[in-house]
PDB file of N, CA and C in Angstrom:
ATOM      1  N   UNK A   1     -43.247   4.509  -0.619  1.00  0.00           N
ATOM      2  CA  UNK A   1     -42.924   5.398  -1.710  1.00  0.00           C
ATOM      3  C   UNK A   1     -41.613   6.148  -1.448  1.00  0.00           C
ATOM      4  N   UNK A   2     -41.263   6.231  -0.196  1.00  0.00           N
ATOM      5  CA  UNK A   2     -40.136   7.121   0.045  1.00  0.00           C
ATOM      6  C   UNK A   2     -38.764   6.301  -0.075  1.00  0.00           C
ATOM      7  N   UNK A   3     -39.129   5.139  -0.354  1.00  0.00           N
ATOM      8  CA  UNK A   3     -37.720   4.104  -0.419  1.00  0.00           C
ATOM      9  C   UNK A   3     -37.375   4.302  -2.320  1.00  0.00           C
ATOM     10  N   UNK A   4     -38.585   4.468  -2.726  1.00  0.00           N
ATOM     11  CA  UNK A   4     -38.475   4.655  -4.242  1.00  0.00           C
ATOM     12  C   UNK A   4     -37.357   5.969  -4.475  1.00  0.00           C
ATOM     13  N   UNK A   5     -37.623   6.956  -3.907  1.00  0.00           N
ATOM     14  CA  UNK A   5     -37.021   8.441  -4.527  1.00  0.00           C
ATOM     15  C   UNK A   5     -35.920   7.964  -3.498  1.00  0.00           C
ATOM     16  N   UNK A   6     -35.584   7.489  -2.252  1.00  0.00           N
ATOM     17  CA  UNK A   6     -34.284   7.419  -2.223  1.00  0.00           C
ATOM     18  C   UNK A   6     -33.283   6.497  -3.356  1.00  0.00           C
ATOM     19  N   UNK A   7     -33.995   4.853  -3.416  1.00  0.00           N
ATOM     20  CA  UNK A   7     -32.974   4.637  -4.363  1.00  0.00           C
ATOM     21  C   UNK A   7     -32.638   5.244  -5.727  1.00  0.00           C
ATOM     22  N   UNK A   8     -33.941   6.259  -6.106  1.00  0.00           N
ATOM     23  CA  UNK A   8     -32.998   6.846  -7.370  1.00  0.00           C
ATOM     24  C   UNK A   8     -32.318   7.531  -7.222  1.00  0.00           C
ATOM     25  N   UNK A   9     -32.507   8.316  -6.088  1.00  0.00           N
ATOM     26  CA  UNK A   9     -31.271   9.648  -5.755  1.00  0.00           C
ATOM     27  C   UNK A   9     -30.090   8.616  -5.419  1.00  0.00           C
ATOM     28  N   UNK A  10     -29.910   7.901  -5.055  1.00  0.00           N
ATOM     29  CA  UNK A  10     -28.719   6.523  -4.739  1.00  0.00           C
ATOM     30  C   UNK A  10     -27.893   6.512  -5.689  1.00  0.00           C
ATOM     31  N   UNK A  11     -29.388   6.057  -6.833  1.00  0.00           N
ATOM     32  CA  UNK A  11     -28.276   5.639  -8.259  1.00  0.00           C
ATOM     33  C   UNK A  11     -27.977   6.791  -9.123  1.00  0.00           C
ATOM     34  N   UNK A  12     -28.164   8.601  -8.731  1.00  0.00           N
ATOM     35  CA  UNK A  12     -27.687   9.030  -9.522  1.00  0.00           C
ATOM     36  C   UNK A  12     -26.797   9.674  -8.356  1.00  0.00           C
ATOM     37  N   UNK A  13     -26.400   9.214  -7.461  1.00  0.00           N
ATOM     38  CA  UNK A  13     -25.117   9.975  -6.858  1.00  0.00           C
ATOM     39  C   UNK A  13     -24.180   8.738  -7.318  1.00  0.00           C
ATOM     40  N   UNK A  14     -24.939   7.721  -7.010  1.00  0.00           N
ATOM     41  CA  UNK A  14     -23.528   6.608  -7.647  1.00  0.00           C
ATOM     42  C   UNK A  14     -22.915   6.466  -8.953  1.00  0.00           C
ATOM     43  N   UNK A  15     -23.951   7.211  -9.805  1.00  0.00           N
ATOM     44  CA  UNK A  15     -23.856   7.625 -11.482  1.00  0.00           C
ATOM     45  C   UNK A  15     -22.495   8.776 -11.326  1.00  0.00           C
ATOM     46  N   UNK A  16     -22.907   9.911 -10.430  1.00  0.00           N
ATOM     47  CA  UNK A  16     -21.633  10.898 -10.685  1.00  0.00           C
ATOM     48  C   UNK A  16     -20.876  10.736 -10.143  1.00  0.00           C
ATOM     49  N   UNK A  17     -20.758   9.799  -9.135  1.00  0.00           N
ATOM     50  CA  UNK A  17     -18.887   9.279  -8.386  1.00  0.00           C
ATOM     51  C   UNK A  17     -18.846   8.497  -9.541  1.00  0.00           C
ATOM     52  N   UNK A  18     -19.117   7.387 -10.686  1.00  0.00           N
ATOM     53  CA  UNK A  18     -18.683   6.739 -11.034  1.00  0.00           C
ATOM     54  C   UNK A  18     -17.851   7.542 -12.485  1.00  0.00           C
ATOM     55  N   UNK A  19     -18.833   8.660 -12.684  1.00  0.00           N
ATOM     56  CA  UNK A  19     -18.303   9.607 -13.738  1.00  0.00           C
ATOM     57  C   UNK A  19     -16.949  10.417 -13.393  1.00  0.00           C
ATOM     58  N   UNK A  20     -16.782  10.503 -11.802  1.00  0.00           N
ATOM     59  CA  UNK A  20     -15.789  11.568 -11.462  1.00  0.00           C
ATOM     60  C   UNK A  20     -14.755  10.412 -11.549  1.00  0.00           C
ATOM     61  N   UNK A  21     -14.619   9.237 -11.131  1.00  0.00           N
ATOM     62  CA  UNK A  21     -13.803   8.087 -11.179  1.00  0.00           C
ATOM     63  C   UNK A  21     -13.071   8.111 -12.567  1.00  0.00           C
ATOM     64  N   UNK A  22     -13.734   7.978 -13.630  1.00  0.00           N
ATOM     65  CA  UNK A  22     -13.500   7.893 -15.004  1.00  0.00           C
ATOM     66  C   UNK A  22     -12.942   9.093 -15.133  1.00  0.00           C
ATOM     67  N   UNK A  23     -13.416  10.088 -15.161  1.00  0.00           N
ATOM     68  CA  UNK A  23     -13.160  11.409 -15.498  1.00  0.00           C
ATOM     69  C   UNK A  23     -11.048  11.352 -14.699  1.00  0.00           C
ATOM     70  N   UNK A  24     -11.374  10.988 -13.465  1.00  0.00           N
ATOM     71  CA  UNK A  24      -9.718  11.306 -12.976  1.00  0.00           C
ATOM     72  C   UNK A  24      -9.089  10.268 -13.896  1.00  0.00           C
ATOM     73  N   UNK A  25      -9.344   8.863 -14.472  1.00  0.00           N
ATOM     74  CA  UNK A  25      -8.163   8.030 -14.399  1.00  0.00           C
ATOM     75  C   UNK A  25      -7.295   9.052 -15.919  1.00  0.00           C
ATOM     76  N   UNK A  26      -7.965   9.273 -16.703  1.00  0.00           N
ATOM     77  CA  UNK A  26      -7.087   9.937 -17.743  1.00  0.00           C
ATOM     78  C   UNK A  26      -6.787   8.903 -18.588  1.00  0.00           C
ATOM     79  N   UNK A  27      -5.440   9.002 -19.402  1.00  0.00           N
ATOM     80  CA  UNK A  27      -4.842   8.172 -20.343  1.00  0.00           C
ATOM     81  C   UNK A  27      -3.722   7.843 -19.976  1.00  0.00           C
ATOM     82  N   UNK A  28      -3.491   6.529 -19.237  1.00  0.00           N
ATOM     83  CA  UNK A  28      -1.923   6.146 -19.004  1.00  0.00           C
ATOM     84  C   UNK A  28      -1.048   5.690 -19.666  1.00  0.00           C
ATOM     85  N   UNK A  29      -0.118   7.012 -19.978  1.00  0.00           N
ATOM     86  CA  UNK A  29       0.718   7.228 -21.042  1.00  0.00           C
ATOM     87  C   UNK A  29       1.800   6.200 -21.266  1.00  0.00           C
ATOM     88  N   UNK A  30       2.191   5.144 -19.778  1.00  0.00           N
ATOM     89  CA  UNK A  30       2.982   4.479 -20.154  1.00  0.00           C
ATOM     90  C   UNK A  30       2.566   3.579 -20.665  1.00  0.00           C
ATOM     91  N   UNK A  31       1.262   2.722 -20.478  1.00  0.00           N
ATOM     92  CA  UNK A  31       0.780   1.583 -21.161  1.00  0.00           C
ATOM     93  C   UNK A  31       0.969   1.933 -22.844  1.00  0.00           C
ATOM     94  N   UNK A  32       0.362   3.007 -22.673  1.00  0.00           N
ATOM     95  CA  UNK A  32       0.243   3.791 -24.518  1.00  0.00           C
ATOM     96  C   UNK A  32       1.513   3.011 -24.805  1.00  0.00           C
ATOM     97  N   UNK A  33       2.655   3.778 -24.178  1.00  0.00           N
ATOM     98  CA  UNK A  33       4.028   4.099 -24.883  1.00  0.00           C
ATOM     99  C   UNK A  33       4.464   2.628 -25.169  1.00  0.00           C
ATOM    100  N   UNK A  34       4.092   1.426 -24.198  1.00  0.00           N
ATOM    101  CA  UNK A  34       4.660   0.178 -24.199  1.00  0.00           C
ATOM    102  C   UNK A  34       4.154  -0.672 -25.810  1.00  0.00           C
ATOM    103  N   UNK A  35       3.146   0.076 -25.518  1.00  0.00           N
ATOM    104  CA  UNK A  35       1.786  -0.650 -26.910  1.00  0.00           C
ATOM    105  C   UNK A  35       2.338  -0.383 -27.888  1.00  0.00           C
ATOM    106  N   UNK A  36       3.891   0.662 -28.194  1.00  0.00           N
ATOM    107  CA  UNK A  36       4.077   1.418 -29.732  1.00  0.00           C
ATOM    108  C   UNK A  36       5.312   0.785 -29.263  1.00  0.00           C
ATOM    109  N   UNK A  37       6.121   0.202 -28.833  1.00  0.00           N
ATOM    110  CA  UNK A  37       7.116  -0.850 -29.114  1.00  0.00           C
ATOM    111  C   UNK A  37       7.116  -2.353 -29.572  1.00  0.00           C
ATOM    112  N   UNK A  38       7.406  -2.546 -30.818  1.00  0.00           N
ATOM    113  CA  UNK A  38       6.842  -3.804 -31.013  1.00  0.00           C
ATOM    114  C   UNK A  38       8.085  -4.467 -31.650  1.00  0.00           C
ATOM    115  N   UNK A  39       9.041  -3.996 -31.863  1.00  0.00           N
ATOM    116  CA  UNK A  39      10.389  -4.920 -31.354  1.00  0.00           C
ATOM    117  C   UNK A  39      10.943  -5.056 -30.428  1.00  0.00           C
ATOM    118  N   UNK A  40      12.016  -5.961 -30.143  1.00  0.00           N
ATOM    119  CA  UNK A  40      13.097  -6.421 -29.128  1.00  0.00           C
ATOM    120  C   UNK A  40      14.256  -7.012 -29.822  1.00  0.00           C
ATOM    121  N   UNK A  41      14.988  -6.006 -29.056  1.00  0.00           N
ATOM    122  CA  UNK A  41      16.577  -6.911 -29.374  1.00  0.00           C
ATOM    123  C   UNK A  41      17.115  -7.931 -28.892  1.00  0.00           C
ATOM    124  N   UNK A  42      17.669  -9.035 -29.681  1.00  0.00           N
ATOM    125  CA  UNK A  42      17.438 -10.057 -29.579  1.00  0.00           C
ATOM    126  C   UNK A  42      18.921 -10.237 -28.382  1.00  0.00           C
ATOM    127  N   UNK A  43      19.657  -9.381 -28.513  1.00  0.00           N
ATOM    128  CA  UNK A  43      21.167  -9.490 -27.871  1.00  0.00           C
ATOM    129  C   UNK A  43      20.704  -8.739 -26.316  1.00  0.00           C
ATOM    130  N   UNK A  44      20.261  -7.258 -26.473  1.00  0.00           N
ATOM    131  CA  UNK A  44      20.428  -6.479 -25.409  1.00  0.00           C
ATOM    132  C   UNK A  44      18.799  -6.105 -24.567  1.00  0.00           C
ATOM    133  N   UNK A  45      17.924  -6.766 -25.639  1.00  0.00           N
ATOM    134  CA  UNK A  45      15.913  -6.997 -24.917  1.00  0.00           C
ATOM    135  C   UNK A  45      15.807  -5.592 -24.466  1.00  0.00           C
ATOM    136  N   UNK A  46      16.763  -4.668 -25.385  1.00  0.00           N
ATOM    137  CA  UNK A  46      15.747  -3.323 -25.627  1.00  0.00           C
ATOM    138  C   UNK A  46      14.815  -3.262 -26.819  1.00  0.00           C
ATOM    139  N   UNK A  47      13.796  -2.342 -26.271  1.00  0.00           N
ATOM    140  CA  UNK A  47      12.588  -2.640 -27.193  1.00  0.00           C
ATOM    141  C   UNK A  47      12.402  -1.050 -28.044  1.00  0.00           C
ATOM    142  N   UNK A  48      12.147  -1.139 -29.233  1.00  0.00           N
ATOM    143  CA  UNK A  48      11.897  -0.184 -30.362  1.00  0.00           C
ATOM    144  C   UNK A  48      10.816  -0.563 -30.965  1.00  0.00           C
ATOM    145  N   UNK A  49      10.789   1.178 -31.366  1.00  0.00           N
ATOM    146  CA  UNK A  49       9.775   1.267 -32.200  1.00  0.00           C
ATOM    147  C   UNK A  49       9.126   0.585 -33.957  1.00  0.00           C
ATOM    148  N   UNK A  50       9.979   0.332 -34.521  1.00  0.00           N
ATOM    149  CA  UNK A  50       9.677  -0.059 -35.539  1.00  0.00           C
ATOM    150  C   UNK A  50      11.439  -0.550 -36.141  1.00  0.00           C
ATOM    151  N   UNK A  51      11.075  -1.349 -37.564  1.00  0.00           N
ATOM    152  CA  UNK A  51      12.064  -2.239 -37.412  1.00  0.00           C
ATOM    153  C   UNK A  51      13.655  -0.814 -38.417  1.00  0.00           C
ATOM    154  N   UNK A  52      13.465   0.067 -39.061  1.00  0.00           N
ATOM    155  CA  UNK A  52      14.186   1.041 -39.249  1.00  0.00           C
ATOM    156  C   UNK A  52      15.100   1.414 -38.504  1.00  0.00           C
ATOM    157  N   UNK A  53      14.573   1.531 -37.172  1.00  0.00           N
ATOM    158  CA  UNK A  53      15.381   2.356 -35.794  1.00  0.00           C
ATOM    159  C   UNK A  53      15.700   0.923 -35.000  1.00  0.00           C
ATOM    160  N   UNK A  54      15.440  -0.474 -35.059  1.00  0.00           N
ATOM    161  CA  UNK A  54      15.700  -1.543 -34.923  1.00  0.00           C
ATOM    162  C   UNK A  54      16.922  -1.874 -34.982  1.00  0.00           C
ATOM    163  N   UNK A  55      17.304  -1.990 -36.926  1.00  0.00           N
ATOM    164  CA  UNK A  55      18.361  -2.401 -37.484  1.00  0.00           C
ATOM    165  C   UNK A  55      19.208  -0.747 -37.388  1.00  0.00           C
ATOM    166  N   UNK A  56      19.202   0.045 -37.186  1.00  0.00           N
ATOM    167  CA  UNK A  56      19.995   0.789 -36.861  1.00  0.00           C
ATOM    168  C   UNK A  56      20.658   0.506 -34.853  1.00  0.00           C
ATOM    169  N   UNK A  57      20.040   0.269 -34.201  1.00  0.00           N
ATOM    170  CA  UNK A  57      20.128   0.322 -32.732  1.00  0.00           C
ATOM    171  C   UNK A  57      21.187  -1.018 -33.238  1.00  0.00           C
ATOM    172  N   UNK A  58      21.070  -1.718 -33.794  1.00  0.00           N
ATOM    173  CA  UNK A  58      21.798  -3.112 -33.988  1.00  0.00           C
ATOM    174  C   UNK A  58      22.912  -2.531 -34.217  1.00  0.00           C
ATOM    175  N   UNK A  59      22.865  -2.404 -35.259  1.00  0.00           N
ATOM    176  CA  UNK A  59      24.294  -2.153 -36.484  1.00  0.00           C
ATOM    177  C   UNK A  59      25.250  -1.135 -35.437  1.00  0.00           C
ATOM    178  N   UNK A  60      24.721  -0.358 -34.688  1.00  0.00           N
ATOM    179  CA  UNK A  60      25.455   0.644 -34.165  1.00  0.00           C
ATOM    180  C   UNK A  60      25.437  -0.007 -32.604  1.00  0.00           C
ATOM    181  N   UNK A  61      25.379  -0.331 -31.780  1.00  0.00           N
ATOM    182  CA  UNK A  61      25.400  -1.276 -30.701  1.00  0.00           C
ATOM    183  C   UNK A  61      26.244  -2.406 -30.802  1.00  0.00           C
ATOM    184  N   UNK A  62      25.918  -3.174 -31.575  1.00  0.00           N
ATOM    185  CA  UNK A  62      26.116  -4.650 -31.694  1.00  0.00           C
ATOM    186  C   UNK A  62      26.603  -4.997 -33.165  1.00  0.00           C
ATOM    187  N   UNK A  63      27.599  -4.394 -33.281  1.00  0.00           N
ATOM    188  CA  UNK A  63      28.417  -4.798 -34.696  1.00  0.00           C
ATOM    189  C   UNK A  63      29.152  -5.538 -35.053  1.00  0.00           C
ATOM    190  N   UNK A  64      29.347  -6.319 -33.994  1.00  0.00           N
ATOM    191  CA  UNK A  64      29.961  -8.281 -34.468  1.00  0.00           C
ATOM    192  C   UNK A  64      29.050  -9.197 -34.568  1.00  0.00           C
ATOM    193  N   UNK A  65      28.210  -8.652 -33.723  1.00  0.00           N
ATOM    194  CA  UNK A  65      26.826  -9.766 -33.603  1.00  0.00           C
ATOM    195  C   UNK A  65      26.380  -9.644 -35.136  1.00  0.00           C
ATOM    196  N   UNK A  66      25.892 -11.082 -35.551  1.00  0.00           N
ATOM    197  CA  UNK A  66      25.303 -11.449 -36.865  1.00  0.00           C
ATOM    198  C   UNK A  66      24.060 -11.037 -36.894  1.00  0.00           C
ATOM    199  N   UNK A  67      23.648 -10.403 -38.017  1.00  0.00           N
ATOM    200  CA  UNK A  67      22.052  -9.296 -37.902  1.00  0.00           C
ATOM    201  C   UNK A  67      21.167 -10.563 -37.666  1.00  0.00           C
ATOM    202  N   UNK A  68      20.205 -10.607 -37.128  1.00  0.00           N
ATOM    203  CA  UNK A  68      18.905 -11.038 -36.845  1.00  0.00           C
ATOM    204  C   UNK A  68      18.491 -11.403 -38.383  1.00  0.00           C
ATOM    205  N   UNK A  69      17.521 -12.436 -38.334  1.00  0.00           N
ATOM    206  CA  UNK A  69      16.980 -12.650 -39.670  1.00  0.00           C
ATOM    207  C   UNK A  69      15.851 -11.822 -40.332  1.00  0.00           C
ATOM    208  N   UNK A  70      14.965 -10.951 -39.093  1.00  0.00           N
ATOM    209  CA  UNK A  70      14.075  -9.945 -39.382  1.00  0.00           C
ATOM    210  C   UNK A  70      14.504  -9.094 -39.800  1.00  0.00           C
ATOM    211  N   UNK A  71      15.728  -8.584 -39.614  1.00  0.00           N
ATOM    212  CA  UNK A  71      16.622  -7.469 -39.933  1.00  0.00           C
ATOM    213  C   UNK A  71      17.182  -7.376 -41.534  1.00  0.00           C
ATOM    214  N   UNK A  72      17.503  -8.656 -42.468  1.00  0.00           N
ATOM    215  CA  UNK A  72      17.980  -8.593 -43.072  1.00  0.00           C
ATOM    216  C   UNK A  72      17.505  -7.885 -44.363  1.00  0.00           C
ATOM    217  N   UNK A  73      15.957  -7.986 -45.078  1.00  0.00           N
ATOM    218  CA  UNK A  73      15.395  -7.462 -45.984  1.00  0.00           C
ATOM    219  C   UNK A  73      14.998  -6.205 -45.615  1.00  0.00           C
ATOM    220  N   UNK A  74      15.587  -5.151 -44.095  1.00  0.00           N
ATOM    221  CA  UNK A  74      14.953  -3.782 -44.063  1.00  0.00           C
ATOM    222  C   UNK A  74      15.987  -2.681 -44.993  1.00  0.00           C
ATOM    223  N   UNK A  75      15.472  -2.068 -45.552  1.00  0.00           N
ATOM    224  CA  UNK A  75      16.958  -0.900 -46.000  1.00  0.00           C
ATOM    225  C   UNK A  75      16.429  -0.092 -45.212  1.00  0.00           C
ATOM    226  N   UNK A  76      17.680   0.221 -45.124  1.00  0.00           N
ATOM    227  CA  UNK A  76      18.210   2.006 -44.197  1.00  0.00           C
ATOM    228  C   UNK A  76      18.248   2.956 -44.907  1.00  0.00           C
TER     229      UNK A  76
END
């Protein structure tokens, strides 16, 4: 009987290290930040946020280069 109440006391100390584990990792902000870039420039493979600030990073960077074909139907 005494092997019984140890393994539950076992599994609830292993319950609150596994909670303190979780509890530290937090939210890693850079994965976040990578996840909200979902363009790339096709000349310089910097990556933006959406295609607005896209065709602007272009036009103002790279102004001989011929716009991208994603680029062409955005207005500014």
């Amino acid at each position: 009987m005494a092997r019984g109440h140890q393994k539950a006391l076992s599994q609830q100390r292993n319950l609150k290290k596994q909670d303190a584990a979780k509890k530290g990792q937090g939210i890693d902000q850079k994965t976040a930040a990578q996840k909200a870039l979902n363009f790339k420039c096709v000349v310089c493979m910097s990556q933006l946020p959406d295609p607005k600030t896209y065709k602007q990073h272009f036009e103002s960077k790279h102004p001989k280069a011929p716009l991208p074909p994603e680029l062409v139907d955005v207005t500014a």
